[in-house]
C-alpha atoms as a PDB file:
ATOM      1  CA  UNK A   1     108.719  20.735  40.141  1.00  0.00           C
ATOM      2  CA  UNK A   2     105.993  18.261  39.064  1.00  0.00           C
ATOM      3  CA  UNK A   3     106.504  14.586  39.103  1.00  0.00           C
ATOM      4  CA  UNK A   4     105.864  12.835  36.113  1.00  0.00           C
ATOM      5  CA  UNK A   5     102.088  11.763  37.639  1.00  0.00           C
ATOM      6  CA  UNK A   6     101.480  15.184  38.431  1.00  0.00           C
ATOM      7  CA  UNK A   7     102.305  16.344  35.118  1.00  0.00           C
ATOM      8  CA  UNK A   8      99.959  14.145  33.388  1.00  0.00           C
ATOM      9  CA  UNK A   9      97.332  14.721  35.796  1.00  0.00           C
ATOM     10  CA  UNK A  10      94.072  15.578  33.883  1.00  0.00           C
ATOM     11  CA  UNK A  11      93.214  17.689  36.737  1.00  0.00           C
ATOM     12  CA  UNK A  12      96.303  20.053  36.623  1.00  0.00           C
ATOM     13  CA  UNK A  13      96.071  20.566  33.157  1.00  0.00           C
ATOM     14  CA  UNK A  14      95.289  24.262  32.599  1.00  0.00           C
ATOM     15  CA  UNK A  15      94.275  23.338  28.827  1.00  0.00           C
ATOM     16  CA  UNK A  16      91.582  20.962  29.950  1.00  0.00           C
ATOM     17  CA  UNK A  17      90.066  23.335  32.669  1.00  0.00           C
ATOM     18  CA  UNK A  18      89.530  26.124  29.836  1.00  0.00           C
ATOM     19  CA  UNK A  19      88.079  23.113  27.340  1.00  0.00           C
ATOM     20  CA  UNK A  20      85.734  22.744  30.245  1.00  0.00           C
ATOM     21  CA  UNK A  21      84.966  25.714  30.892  1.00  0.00           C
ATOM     22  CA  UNK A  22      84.258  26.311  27.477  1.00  0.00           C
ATOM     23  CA  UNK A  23      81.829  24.180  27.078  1.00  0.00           C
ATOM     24  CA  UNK A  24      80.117  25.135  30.429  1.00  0.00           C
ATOM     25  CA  UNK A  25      79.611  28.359  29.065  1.00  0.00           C
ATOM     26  CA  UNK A  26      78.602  27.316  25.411  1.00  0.00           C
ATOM     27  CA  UNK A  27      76.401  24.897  26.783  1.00  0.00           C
ATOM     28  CA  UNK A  28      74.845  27.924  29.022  1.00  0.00           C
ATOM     29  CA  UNK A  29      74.467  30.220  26.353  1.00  0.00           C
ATOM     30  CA  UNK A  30      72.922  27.364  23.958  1.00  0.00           C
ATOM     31  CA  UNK A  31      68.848  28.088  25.621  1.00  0.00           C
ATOM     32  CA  UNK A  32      69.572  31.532  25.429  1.00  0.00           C
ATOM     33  CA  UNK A  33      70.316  31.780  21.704  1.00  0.00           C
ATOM     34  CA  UNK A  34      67.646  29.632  20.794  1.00  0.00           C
ATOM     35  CA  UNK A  35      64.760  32.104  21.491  1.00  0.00           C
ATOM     36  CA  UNK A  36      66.988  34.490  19.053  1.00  0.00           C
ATOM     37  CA  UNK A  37      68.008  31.744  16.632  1.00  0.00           C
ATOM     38  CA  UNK A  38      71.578  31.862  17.303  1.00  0.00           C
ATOM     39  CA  UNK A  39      73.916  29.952  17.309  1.00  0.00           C
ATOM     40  CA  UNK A  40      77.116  30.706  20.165  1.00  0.00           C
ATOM     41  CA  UNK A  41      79.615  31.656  16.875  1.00  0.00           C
ATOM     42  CA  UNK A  42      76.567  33.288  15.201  1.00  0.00           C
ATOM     43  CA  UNK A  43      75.852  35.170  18.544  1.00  0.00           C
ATOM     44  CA  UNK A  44      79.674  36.112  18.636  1.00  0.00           C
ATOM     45  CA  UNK A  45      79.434  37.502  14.830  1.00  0.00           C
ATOM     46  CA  UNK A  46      76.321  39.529  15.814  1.00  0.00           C
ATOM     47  CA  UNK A  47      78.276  41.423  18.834  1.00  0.00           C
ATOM     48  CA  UNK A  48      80.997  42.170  16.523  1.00  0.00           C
ATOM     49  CA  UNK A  49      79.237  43.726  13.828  1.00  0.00           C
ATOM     50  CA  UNK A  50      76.685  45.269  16.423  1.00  0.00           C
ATOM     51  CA  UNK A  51      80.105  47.065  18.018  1.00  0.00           C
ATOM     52  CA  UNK A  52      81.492  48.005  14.586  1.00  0.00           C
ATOM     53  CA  UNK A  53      78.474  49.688  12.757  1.00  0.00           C
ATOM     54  CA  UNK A  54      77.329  51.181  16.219  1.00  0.00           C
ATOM     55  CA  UNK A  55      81.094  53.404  16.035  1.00  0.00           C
ATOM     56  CA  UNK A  56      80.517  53.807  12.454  1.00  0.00           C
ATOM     57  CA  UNK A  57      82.855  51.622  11.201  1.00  0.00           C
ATOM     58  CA  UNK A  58      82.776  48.917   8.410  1.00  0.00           C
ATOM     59  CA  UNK A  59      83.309  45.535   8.802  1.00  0.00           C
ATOM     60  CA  UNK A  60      85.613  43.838   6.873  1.00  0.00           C
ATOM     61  CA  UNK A  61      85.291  39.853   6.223  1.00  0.00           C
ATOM     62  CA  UNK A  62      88.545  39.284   6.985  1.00  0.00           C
ATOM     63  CA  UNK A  63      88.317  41.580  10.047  1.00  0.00           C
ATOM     64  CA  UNK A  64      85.790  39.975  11.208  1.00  0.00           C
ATOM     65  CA  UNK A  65      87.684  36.678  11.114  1.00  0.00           C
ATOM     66  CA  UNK A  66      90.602  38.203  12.744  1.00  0.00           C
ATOM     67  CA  UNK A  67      88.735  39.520  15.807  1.00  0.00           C
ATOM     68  CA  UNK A  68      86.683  36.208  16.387  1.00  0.00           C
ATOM     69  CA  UNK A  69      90.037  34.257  15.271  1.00  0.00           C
ATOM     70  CA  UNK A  70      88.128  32.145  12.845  1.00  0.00           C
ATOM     71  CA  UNK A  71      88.906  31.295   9.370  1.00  0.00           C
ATOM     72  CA  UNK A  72      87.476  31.747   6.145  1.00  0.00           C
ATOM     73  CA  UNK A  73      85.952  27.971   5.945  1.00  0.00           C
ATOM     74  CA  UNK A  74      84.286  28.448   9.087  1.00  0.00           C
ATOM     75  CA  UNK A  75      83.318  32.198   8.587  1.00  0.00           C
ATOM     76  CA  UNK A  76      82.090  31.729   4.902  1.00  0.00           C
ATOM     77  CA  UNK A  77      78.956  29.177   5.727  1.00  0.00           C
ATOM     78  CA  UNK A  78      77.947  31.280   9.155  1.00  0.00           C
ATOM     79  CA  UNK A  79      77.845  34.480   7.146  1.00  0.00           C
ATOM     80  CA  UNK A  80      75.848  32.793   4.391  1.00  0.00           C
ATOM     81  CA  UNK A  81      73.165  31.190   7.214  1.00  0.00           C
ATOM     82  CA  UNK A  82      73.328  35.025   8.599  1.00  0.00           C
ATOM     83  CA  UNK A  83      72.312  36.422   5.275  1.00  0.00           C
ATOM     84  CA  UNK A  84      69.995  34.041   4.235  1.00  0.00           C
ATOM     85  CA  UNK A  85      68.218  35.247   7.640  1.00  0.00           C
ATOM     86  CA  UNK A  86      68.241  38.638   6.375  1.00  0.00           C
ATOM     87  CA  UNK A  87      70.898  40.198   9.461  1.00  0.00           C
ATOM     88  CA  UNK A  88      73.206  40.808   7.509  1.00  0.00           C
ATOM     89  CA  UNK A  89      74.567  41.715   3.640  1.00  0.00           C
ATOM     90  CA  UNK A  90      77.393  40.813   2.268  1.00  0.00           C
ATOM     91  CA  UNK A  91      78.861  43.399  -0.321  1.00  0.00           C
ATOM     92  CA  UNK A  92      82.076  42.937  -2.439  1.00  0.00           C
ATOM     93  CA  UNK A  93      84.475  45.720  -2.924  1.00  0.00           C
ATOM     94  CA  UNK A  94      84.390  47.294  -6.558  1.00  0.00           C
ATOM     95  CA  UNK A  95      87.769  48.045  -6.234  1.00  0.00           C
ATOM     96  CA  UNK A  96      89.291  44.521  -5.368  1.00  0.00           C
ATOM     97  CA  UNK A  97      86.629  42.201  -5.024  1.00  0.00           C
ATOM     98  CA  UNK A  98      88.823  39.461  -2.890  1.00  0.00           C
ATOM     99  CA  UNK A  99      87.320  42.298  -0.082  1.00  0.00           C
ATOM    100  CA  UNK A 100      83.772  41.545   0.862  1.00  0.00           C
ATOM    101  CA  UNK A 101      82.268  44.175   3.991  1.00  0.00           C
ATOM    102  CA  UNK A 102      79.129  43.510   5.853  1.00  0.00           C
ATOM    103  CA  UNK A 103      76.283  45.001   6.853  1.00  0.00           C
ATOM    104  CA  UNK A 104      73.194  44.833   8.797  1.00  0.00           C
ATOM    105  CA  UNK A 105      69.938  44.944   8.116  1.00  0.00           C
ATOM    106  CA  UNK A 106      66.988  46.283  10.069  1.00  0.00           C
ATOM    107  CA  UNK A 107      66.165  43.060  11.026  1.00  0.00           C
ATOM    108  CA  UNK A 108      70.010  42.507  11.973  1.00  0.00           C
ATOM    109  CA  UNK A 109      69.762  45.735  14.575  1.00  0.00           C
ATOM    110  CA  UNK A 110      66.028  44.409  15.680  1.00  0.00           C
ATOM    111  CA  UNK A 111      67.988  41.277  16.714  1.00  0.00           C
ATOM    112  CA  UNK A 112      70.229  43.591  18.897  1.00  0.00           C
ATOM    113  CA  UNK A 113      67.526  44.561  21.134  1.00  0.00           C
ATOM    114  CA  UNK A 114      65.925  41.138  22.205  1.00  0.00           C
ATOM    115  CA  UNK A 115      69.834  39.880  22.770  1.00  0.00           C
ATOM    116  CA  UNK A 116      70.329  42.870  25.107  1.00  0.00           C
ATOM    117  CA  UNK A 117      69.203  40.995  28.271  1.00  0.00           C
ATOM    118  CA  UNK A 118      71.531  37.828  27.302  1.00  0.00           C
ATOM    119  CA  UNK A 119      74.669  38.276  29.168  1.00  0.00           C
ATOM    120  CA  UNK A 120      73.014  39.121  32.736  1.00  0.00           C
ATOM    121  CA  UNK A 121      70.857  36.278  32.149  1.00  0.00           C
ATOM    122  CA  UNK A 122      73.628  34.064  31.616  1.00  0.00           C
ATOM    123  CA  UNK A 123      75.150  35.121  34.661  1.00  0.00           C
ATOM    124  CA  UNK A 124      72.355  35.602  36.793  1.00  0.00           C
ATOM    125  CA  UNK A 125      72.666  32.574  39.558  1.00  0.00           C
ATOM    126  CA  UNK A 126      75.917  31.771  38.898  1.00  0.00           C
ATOM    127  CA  UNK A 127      76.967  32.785  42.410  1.00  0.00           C
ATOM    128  CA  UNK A 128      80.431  34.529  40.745  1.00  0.00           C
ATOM    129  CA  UNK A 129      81.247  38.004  41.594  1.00  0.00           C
ATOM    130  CA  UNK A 130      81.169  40.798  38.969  1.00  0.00           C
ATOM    131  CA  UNK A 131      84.982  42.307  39.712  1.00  0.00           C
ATOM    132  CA  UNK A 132      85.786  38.432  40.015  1.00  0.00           C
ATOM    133  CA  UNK A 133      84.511  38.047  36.283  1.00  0.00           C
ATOM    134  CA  UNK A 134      86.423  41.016  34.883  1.00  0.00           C
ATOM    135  CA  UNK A 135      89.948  39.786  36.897  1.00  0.00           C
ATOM    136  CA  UNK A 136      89.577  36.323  34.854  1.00  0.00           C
ATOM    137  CA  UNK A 137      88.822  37.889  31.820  1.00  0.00           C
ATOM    138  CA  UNK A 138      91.982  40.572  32.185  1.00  0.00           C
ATOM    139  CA  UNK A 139      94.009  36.851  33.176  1.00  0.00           C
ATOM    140  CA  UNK A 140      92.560  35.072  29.852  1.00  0.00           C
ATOM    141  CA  UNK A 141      93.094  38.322  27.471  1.00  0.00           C
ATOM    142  CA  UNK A 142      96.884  38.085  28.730  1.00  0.00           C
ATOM    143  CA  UNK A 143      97.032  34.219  28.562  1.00  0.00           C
ATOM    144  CA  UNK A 144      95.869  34.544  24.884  1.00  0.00           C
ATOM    145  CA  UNK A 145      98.113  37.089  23.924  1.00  0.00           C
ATOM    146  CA  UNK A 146     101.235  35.546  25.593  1.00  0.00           C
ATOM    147  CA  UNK A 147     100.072  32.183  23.452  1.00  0.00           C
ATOM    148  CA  UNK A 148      99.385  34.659  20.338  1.00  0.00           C
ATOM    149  CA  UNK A 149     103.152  36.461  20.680  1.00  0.00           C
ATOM    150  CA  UNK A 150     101.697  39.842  21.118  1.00  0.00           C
ATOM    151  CA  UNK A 151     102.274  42.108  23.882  1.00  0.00           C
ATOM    152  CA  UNK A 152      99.764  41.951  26.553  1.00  0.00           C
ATOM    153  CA  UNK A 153      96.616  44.882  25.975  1.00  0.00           C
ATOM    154  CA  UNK A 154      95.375  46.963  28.384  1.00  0.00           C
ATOM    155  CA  UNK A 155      92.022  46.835  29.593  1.00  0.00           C
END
């Protein structure tokens, strides 16, 4: 058991070392993005509706929030700044119209191919093993789910 110093320790605090590492990687990503015009949630948006339209699927708004686990305040303005861009096109439902879907544009799936080289540059010199990266992702997607109340998904 932890004494009460321990405990408080900034150092042992498992909260702080994913706040940090976070930002690390945010802060990585940030010189990437720019040559697309992206910001990281933006980026995160684009993946997501790259993934859904590329399996046919439509993307709900309020899917979308649900897989990026953002809400509607914060979703709203990044979708507008997305649209405004031409990437995307936000539709409302003529059957209930609280439903908006999106989808891209041309210029939306030109995007796709200059972000293609993004995630091996961002982890090109990091010195971190591949199988290394997936075991910490697999150990985050259960740590999330056990703090979400869901049972743990396979990978």
């Amino acid at each position: 058991m932890a004494t009460p110093e321990e405990a408080l320790s900034l150092d042992n605090q498992v909260c702080f070392a994913l706040y940090a590492a976070n930002r690390a990687v945010t802060a990585r990503y940030r010189p990437l993005l720019a040559d697309l015009e992206l910001t990281y949630p933006q980026y995160l948006t684009m993946l997501v509706l790259w993934e859904q339209e590329q399996a046919g699927g439509v993307t709900r708004v309020s899917d979308l929030g649900r897989r990026l686990r953002l809400d509607s305040g914060t979703l709203t303005p990044l979708l507008k700044r997305l649209a405004d861009r031409g990437l995307l096109e936000r539709r409302r439902s003529a059957l209930d119209e609280r439903v908006v879907t999106l989808t891209l544009t041309e210029a939306g799936w030109a995007l796709r191919e200059k972000a293609g080289s993004i995630p091996e540059r961002l982890l090109c010199g990091i010195g971190v093993e591949p199988e290394r990266l997936k075991a910490l992702r697999r150990e985050l997607k259960a740590v999330l789910t056990a703090l979400e109340g869901e049972a743990v998904p396979s990978d």
